[in-house]
N, C-alpha and C. Protein backbone atom coordinates (compact mmCIF):
# COMPACT_ATOMS: atom_id res chain seq x y z
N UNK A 1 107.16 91.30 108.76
CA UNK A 1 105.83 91.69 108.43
C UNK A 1 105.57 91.34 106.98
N UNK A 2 104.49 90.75 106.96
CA UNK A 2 104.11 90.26 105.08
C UNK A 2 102.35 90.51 105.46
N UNK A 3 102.67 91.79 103.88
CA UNK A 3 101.35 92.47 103.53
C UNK A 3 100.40 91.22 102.89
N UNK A 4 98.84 91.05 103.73
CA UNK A 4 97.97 90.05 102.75
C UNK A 4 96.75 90.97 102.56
N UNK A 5 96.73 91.83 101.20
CA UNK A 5 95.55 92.74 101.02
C UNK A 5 94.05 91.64 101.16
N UNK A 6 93.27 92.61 101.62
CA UNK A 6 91.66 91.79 101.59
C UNK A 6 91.46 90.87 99.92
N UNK A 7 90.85 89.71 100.15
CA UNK A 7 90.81 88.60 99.08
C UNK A 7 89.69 89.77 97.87
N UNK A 8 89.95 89.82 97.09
CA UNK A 8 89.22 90.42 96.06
C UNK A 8 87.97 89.61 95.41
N UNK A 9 86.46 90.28 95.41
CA UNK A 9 85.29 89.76 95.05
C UNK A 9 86.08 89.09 93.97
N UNK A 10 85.02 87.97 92.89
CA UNK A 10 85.56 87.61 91.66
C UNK A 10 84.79 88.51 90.70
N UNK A 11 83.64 89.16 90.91
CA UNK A 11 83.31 90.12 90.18
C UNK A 11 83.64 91.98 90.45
N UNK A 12 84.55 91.91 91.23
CA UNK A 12 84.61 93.66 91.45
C UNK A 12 86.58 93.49 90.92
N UNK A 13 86.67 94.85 90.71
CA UNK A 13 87.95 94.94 90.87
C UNK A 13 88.13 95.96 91.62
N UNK A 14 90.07 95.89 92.08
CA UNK A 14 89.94 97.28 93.38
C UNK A 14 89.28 98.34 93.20
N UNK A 15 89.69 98.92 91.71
CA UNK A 15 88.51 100.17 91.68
C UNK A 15 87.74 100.32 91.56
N UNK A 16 87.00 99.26 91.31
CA UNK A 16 85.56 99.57 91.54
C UNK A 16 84.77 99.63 92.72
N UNK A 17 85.08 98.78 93.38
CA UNK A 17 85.76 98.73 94.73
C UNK A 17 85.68 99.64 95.53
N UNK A 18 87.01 100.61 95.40
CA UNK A 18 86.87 101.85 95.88
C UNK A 18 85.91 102.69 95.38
N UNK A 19 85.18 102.70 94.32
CA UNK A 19 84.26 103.60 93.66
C UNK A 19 82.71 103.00 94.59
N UNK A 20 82.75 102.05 94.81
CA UNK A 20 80.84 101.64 95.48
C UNK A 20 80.88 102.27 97.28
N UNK A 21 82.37 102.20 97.34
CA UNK A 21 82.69 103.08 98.62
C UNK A 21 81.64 105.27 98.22
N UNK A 22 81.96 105.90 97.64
CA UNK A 22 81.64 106.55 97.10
C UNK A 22 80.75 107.32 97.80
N UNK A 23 80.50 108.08 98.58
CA UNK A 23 78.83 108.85 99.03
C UNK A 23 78.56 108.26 100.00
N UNK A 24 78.98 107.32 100.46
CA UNK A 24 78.40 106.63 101.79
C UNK A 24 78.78 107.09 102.80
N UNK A 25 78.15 106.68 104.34
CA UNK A 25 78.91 106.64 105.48
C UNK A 25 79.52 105.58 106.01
N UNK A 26 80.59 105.25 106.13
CA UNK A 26 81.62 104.32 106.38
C UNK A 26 82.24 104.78 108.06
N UNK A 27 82.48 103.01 108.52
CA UNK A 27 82.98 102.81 109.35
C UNK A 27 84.57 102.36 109.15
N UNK A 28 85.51 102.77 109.13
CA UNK A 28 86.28 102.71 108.41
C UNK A 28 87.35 101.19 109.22
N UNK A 29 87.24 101.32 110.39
CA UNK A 29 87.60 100.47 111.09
C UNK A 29 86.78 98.93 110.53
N UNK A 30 85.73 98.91 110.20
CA UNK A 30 85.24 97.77 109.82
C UNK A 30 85.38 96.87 108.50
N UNK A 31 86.16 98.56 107.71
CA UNK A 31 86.64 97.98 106.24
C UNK A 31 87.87 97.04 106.12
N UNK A 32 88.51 96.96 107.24
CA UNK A 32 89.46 96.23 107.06
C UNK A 32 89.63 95.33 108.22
N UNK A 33 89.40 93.72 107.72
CA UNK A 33 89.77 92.47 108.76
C UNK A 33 90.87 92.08 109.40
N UNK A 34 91.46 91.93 110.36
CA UNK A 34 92.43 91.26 110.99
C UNK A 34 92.65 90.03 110.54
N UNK A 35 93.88 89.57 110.50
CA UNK A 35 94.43 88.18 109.54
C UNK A 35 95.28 87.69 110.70
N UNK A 36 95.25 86.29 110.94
CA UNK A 36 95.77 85.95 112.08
C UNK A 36 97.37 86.04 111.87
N UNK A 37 98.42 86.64 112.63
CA UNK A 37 100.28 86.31 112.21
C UNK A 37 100.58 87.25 111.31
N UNK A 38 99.29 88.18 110.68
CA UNK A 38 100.14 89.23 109.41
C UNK A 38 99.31 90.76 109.72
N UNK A 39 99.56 91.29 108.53
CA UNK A 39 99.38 92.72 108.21
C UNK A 39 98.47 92.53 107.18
N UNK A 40 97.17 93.59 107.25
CA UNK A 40 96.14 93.32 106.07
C UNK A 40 95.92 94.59 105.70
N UNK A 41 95.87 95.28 104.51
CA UNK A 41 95.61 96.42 103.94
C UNK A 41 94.63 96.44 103.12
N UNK A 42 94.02 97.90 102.68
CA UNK A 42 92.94 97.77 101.77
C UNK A 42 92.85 99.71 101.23
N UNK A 43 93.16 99.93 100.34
CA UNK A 43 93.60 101.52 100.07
C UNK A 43 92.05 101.60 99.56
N UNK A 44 91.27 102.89 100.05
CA UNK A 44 90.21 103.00 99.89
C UNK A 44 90.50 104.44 98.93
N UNK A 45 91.74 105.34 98.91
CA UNK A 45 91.67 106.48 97.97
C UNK A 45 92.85 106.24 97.15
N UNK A 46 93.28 106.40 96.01
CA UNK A 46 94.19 106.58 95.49
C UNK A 46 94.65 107.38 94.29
N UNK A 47 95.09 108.57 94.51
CA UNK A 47 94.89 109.64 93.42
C UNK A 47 96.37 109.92 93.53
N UNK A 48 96.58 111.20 92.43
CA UNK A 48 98.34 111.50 92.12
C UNK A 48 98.56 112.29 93.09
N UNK A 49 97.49 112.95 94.15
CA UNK A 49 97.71 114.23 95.13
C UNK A 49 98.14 112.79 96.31
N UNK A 50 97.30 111.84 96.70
CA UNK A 50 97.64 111.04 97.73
C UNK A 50 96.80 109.84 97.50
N UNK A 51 97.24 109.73 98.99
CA UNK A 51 96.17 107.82 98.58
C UNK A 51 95.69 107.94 100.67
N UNK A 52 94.66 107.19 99.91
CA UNK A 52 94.23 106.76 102.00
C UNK A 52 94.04 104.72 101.87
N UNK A 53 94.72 104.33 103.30
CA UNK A 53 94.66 103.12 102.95
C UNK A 53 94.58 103.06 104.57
N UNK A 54 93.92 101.32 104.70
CA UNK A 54 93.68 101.07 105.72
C UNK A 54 94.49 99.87 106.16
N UNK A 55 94.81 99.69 107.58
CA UNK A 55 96.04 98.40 107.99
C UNK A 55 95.59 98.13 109.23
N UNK A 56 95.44 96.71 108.70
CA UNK A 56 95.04 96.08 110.62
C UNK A 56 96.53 94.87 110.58
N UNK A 57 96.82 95.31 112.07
CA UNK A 57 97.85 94.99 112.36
C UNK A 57 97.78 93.31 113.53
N UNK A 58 98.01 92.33 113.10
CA UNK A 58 97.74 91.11 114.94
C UNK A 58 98.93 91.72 115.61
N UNK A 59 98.78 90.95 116.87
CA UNK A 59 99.47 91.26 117.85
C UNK A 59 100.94 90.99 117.47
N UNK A 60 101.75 91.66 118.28
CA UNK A 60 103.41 91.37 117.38
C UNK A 60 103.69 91.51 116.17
N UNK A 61 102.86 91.97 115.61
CA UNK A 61 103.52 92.47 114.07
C UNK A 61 103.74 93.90 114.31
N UNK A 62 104.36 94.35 112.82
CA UNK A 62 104.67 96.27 112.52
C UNK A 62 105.30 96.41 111.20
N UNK A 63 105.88 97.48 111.53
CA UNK A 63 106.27 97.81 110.20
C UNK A 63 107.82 98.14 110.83
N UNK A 64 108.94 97.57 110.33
CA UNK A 64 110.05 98.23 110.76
C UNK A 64 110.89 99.55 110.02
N UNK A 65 111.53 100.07 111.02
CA UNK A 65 111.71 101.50 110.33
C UNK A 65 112.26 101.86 108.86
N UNK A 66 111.34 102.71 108.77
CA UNK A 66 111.61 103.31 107.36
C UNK A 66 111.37 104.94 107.38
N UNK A 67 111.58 105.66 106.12
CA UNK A 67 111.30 106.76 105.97
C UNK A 67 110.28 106.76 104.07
N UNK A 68 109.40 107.75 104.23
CA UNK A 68 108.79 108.33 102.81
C UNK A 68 108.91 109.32 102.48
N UNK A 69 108.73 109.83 101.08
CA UNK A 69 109.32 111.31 100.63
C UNK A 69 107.92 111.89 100.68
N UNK A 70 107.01 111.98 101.59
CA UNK A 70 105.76 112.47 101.62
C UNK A 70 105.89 112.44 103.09
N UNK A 71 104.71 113.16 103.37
CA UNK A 71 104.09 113.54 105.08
C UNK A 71 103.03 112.85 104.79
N UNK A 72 102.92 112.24 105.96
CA UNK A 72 101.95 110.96 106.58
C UNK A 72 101.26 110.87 107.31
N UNK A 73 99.92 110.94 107.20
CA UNK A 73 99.04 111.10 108.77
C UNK A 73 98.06 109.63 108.92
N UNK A 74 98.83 109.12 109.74
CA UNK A 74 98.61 108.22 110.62
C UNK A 74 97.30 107.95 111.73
N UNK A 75 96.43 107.49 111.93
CA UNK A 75 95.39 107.32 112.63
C UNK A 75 94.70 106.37 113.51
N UNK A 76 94.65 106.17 114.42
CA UNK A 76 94.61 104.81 115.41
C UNK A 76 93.01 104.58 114.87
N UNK A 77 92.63 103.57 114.82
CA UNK A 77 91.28 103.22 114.39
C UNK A 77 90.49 101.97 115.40
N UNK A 78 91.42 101.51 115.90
CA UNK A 78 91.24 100.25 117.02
C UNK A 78 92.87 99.56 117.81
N UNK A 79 92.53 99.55 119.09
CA UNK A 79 93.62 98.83 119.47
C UNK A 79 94.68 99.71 120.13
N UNK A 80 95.96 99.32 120.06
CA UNK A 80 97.05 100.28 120.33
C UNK A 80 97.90 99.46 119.97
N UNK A 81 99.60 100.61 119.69
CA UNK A 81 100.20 100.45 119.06
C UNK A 81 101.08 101.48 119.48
N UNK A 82 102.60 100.80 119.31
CA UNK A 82 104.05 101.92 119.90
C UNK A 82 104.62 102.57 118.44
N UNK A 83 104.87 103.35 118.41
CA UNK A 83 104.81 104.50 117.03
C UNK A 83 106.41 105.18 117.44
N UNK A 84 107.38 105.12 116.56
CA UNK A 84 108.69 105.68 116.57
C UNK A 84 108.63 106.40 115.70
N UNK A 85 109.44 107.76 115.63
CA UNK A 85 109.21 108.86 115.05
C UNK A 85 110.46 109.50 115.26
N UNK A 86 111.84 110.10 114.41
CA UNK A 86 113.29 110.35 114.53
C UNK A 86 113.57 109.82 116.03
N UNK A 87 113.44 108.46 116.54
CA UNK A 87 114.06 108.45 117.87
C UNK A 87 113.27 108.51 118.96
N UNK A 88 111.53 109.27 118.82
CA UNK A 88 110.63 109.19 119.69
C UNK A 88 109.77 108.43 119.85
N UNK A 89 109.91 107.82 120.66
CA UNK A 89 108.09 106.95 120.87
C UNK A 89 107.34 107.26 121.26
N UNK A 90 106.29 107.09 121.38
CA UNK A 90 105.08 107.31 120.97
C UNK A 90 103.97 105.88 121.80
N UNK A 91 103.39 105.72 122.49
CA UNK A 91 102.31 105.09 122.77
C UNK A 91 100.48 105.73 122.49
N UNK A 92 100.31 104.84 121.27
CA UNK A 92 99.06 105.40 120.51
C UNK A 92 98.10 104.69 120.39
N UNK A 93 96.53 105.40 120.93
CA UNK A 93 95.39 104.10 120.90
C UNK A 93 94.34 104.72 120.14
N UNK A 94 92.86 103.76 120.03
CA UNK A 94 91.91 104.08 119.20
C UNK A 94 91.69 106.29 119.71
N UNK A 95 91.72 106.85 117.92
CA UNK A 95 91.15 107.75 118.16
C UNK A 95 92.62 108.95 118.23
N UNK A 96 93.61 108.43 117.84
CA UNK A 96 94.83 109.66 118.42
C UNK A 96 95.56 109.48 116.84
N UNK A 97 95.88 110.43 116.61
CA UNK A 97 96.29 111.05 115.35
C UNK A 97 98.11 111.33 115.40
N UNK A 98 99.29 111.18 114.56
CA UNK A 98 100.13 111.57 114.62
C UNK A 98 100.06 111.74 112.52
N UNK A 99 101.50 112.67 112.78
CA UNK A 99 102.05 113.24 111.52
C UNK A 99 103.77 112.54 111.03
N UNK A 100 104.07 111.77 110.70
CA UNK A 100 105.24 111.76 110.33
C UNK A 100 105.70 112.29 109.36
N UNK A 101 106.65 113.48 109.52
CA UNK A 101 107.13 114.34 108.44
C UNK A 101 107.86 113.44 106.97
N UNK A 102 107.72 114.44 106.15
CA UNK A 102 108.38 113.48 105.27
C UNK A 102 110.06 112.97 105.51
N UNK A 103 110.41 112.36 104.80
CA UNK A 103 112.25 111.79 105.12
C UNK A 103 112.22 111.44 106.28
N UNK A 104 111.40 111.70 107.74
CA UNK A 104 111.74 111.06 108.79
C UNK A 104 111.60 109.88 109.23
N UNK A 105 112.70 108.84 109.72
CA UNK A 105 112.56 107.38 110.08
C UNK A 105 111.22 107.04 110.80
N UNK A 106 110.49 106.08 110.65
CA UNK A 106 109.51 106.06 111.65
C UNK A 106 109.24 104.21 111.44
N UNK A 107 108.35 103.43 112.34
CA UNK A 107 108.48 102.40 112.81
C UNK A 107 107.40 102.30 113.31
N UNK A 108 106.20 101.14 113.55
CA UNK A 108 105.30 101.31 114.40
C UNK A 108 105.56 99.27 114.82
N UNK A 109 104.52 99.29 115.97
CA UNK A 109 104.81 97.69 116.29
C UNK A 109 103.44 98.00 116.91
N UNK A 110 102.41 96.54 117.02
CA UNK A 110 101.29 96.55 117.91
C UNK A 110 101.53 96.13 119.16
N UNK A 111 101.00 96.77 120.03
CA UNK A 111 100.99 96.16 121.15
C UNK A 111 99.81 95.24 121.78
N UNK A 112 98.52 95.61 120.89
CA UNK A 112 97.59 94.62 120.91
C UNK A 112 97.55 95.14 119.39
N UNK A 113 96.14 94.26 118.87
CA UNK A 113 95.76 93.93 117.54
C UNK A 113 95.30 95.28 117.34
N UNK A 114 95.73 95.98 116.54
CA UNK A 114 95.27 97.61 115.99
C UNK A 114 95.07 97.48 114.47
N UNK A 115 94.19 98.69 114.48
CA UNK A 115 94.05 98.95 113.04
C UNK A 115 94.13 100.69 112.85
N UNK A 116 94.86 100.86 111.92
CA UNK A 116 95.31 102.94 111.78
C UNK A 116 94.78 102.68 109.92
N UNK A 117 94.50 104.24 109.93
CA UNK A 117 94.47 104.50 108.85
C UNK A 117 95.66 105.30 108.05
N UNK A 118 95.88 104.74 106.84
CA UNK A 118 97.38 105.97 106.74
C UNK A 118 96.77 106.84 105.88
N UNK A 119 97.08 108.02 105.56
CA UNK A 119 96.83 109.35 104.64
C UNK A 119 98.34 109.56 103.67
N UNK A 120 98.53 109.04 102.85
CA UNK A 120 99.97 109.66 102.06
C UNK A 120 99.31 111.22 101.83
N UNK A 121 100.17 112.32 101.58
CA UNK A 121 100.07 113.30 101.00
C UNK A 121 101.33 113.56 100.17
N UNK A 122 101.50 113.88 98.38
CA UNK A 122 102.23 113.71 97.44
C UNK A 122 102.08 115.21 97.70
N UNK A 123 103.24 115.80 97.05
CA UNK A 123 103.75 117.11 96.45
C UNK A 123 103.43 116.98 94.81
């Protein structure tokens, strides 16, 4: 898997970026494009409490297992996608929510082209 964040305006920078986001109503699924063969991200919050970021996934890509020292809430936004969690799987589509605790291994893979939103939450 190789992260290609959205191409950046030549006049905005990320935070500002995230700041014209601000007060609106957002489709959040639409903030972030599918890239053909990769993984595309685009963090729409990022503060010292947490960050929210968005990931559209093509078909056959993921993320292979890892663990974070934070709890993670995870969010199907389009598509579906197989979700491992200490050893459990998980089959997850637009609209279904999971939690991965902190320190626990977890893994996701698409099974079609998905897009989730992640939630870090910092201590």
């Amino acid at each position: 898997m190789e992260f290609k964040p959205e191409p950046p305006d030549a006049t905005d920078t990320p935070d500002k970026k995230r700041e014209d986001l601000k007060g609106k109503v957002l489709a959040l699924k639409n903030l972030v494009n599918y890239q053909e063969g990769t993984v595309a991200s685009r963090m729409i919050v990022n503060r010292k409490a947490g960050s929210i970021t968005l990931f559209s996934f093509d078909e056959n890509e993921g993320l292979s297992e890892h663990t974070a020292p934070y709890d993670a809430v995870v969010t199907i936004l389009d598509g579906e996608c197989e979700v491992w969690v200490s050893g459990t799987t998980h089959q997850m589509k637009e609209g279904e929510t999971i939690i991965f605790p902190a320190n626990a291994p977890h893994a996701l893979s698409a099974i079609t082209r998905f897009k989730m939103m992640l939630i870090m939450i910092r201590e």
